[in-house]
C-alpha atoms as a PDB file:
ATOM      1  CA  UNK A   1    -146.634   7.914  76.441  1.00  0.00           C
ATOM      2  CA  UNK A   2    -143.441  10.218  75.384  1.00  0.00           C
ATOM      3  CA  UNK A   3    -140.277   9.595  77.207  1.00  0.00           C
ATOM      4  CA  UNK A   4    -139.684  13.696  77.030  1.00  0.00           C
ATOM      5  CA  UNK A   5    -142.149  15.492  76.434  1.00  0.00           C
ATOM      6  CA  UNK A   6    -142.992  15.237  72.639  1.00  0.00           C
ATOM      7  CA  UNK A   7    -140.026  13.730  71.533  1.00  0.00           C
ATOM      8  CA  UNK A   8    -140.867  10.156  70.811  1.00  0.00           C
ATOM      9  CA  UNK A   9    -138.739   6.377  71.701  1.00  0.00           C
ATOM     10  CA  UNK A  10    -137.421   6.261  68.624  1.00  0.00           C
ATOM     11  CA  UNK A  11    -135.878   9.820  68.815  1.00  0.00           C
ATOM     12  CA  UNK A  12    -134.456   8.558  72.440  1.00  0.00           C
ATOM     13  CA  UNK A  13    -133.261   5.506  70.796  1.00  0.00           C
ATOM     14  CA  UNK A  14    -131.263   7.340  67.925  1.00  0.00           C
ATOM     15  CA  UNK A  15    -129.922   9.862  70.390  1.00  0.00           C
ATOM     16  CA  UNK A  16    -129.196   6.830  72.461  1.00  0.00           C
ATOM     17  CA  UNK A  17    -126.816   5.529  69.668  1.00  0.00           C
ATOM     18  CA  UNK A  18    -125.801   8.647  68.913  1.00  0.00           C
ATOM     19  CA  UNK A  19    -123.746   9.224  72.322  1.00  0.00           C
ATOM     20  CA  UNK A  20    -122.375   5.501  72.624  1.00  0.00           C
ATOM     21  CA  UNK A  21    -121.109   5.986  68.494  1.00  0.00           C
ATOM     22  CA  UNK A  22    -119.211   9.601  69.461  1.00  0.00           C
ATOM     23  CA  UNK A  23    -118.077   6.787  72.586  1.00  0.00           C
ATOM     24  CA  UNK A  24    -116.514   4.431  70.551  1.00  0.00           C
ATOM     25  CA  UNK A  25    -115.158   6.780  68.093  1.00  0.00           C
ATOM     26  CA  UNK A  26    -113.504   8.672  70.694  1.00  0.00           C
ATOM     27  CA  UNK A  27    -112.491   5.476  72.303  1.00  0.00           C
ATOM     28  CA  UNK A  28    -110.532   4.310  68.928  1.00  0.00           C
ATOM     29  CA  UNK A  29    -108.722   7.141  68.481  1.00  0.00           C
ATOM     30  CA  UNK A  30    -107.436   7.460  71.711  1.00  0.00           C
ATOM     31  CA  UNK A  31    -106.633   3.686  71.844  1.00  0.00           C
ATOM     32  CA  UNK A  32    -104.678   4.369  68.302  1.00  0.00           C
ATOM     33  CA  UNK A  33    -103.156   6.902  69.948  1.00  0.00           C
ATOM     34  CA  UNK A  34    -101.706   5.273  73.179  1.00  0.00           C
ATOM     35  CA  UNK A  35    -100.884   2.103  70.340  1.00  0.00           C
ATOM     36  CA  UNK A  36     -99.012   4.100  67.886  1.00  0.00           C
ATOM     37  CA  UNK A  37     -97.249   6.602  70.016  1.00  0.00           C
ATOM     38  CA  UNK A  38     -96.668   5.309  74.070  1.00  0.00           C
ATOM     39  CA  UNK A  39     -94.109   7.590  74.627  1.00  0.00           C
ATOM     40  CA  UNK A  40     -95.723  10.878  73.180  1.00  0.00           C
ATOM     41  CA  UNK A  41     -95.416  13.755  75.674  1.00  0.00           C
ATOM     42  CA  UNK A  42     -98.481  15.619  77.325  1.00  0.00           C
ATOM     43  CA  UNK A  43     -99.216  18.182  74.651  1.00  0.00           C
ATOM     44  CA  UNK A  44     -99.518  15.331  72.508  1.00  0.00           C
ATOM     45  CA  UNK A  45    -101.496  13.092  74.751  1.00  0.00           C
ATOM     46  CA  UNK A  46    -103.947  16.171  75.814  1.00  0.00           C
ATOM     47  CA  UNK A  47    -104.834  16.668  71.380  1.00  0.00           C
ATOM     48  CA  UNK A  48    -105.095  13.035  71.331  1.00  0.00           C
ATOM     49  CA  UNK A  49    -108.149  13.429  73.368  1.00  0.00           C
ATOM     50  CA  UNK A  50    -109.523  16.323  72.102  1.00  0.00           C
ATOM     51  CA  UNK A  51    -109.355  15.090  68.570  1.00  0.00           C
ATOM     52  CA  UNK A  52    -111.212  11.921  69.931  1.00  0.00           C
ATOM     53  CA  UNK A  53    -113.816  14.157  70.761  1.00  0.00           C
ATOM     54  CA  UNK A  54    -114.301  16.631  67.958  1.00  0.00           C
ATOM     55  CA  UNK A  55    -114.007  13.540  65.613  1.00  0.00           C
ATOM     56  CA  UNK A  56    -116.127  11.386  68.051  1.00  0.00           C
ATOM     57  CA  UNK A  57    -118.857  14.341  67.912  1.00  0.00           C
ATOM     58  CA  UNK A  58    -118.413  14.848  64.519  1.00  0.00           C
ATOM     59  CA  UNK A  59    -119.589  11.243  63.654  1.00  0.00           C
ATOM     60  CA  UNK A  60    -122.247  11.115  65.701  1.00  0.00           C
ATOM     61  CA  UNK A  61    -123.655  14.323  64.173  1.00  0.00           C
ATOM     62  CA  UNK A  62    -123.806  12.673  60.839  1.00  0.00           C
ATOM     63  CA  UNK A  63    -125.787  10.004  62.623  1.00  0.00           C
ATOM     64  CA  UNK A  64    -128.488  13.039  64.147  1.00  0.00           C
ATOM     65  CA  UNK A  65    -128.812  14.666  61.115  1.00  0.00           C
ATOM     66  CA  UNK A  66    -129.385  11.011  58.965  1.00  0.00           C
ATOM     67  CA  UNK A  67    -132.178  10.867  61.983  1.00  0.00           C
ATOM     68  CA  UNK A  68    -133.516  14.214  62.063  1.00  0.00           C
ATOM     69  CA  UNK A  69    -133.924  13.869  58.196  1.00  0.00           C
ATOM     70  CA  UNK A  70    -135.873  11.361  58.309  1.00  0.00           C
ATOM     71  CA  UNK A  71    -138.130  12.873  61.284  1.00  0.00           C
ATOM     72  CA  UNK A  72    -138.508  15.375  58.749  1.00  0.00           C
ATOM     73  CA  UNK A  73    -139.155  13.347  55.828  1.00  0.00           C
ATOM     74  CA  UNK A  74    -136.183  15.276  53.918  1.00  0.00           C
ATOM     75  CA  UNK A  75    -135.789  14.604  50.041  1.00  0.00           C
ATOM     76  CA  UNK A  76    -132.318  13.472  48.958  1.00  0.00           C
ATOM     77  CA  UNK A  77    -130.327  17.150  49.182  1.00  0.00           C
ATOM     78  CA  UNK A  78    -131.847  17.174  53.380  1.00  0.00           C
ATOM     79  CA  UNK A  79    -130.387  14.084  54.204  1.00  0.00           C
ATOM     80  CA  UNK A  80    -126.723  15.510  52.764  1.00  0.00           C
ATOM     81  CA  UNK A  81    -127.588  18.693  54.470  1.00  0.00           C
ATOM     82  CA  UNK A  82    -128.979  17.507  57.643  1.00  0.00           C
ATOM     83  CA  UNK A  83    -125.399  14.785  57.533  1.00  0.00           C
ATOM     84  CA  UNK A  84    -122.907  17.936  57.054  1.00  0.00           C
ATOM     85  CA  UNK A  85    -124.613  20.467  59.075  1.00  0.00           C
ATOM     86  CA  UNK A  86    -124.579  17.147  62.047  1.00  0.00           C
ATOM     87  CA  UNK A  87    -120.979  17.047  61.332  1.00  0.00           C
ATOM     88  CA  UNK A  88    -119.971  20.524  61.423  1.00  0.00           C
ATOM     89  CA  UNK A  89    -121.873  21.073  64.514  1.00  0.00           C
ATOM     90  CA  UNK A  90    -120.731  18.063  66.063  1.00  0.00           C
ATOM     91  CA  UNK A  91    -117.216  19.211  65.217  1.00  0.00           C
ATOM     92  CA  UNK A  92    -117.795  22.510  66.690  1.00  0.00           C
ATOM     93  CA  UNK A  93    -119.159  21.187  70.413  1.00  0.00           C
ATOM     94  CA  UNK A  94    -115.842  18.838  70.262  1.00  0.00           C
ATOM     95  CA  UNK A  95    -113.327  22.119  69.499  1.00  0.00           C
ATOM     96  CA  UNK A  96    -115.098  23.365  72.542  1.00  0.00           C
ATOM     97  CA  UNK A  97    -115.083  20.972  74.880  1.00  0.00           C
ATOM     98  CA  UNK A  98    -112.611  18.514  73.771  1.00  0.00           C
ATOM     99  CA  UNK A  99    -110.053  19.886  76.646  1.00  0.00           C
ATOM    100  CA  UNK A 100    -112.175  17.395  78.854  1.00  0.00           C
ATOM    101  CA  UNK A 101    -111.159  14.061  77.578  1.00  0.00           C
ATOM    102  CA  UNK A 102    -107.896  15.393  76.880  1.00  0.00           C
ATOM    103  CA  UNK A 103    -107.214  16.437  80.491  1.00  0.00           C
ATOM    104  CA  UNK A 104    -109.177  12.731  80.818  1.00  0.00           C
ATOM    105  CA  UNK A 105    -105.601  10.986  78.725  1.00  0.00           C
ATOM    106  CA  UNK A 106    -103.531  13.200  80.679  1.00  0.00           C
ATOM    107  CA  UNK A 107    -104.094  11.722  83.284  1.00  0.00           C
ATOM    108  CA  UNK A 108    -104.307   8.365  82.653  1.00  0.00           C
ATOM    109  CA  UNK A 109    -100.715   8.865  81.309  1.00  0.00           C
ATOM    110  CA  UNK A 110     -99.663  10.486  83.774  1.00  0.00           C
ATOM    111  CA  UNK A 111    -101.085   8.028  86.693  1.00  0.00           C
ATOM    112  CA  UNK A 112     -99.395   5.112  83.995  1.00  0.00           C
ATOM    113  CA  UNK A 113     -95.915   6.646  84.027  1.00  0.00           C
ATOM    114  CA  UNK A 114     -95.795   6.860  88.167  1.00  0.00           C
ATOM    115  CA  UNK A 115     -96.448   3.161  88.135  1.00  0.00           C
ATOM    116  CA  UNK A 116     -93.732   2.184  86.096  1.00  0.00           C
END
């Protein structure tokens, strides 16, 4: 039995690890972020998160195409392409919708500031 239709549990799996490794890098570089630079103002906190995202999505679209390559049963030059077209797309979906973890730090900041 397929999960979704014809996709199979190992394809869930992948995409599984997929989201939680854009997660975490997302996660580190807004943690870096906040470490480095507390007292950064908002235009600076709101990039922070949308770089976390494009970079986040960018990783884990080297990690879909290293999957989808080998779905395919790509030769060496698939695997590179299937890697940087993963991370070029990736990057692309974070330019466009990185504005929602960045509003995400915003926030946080801004909720952080009011308590102290």
């Amino acid at each position: 039995m397929a999960p979704l239709g014809a996709t199979t549990w190992a394809w869930q799996l992948a995409e599984s690890f997929g989201a939680l490794t854009l997660l975490a890098a997302a996660v580190l570089r807004v943690r870096r972020h906040v470490r480095r630079r507390p007292d950064s103002g908002r235009t600076r906190r709101l990039l922070a998160g949308w770089t976390a995202l494009i970079a986040g999505a960018a990783v884990a679209g080297v990690w879909r195409g290293f999957v989808a390559a080998r779905m395919v049963e790509a030769g060496f030059a698939g695997w590179v392409g299937y890697a940087v077209a993963g991370a070029v797309f990736g990057a692309l979906w974070g330019v466009a919708l990185g504005w929602l973890p960045g509003l995400a730090v915003l926030s946080t900041a801004a909720r952080r500031a009011s308590v102290r």
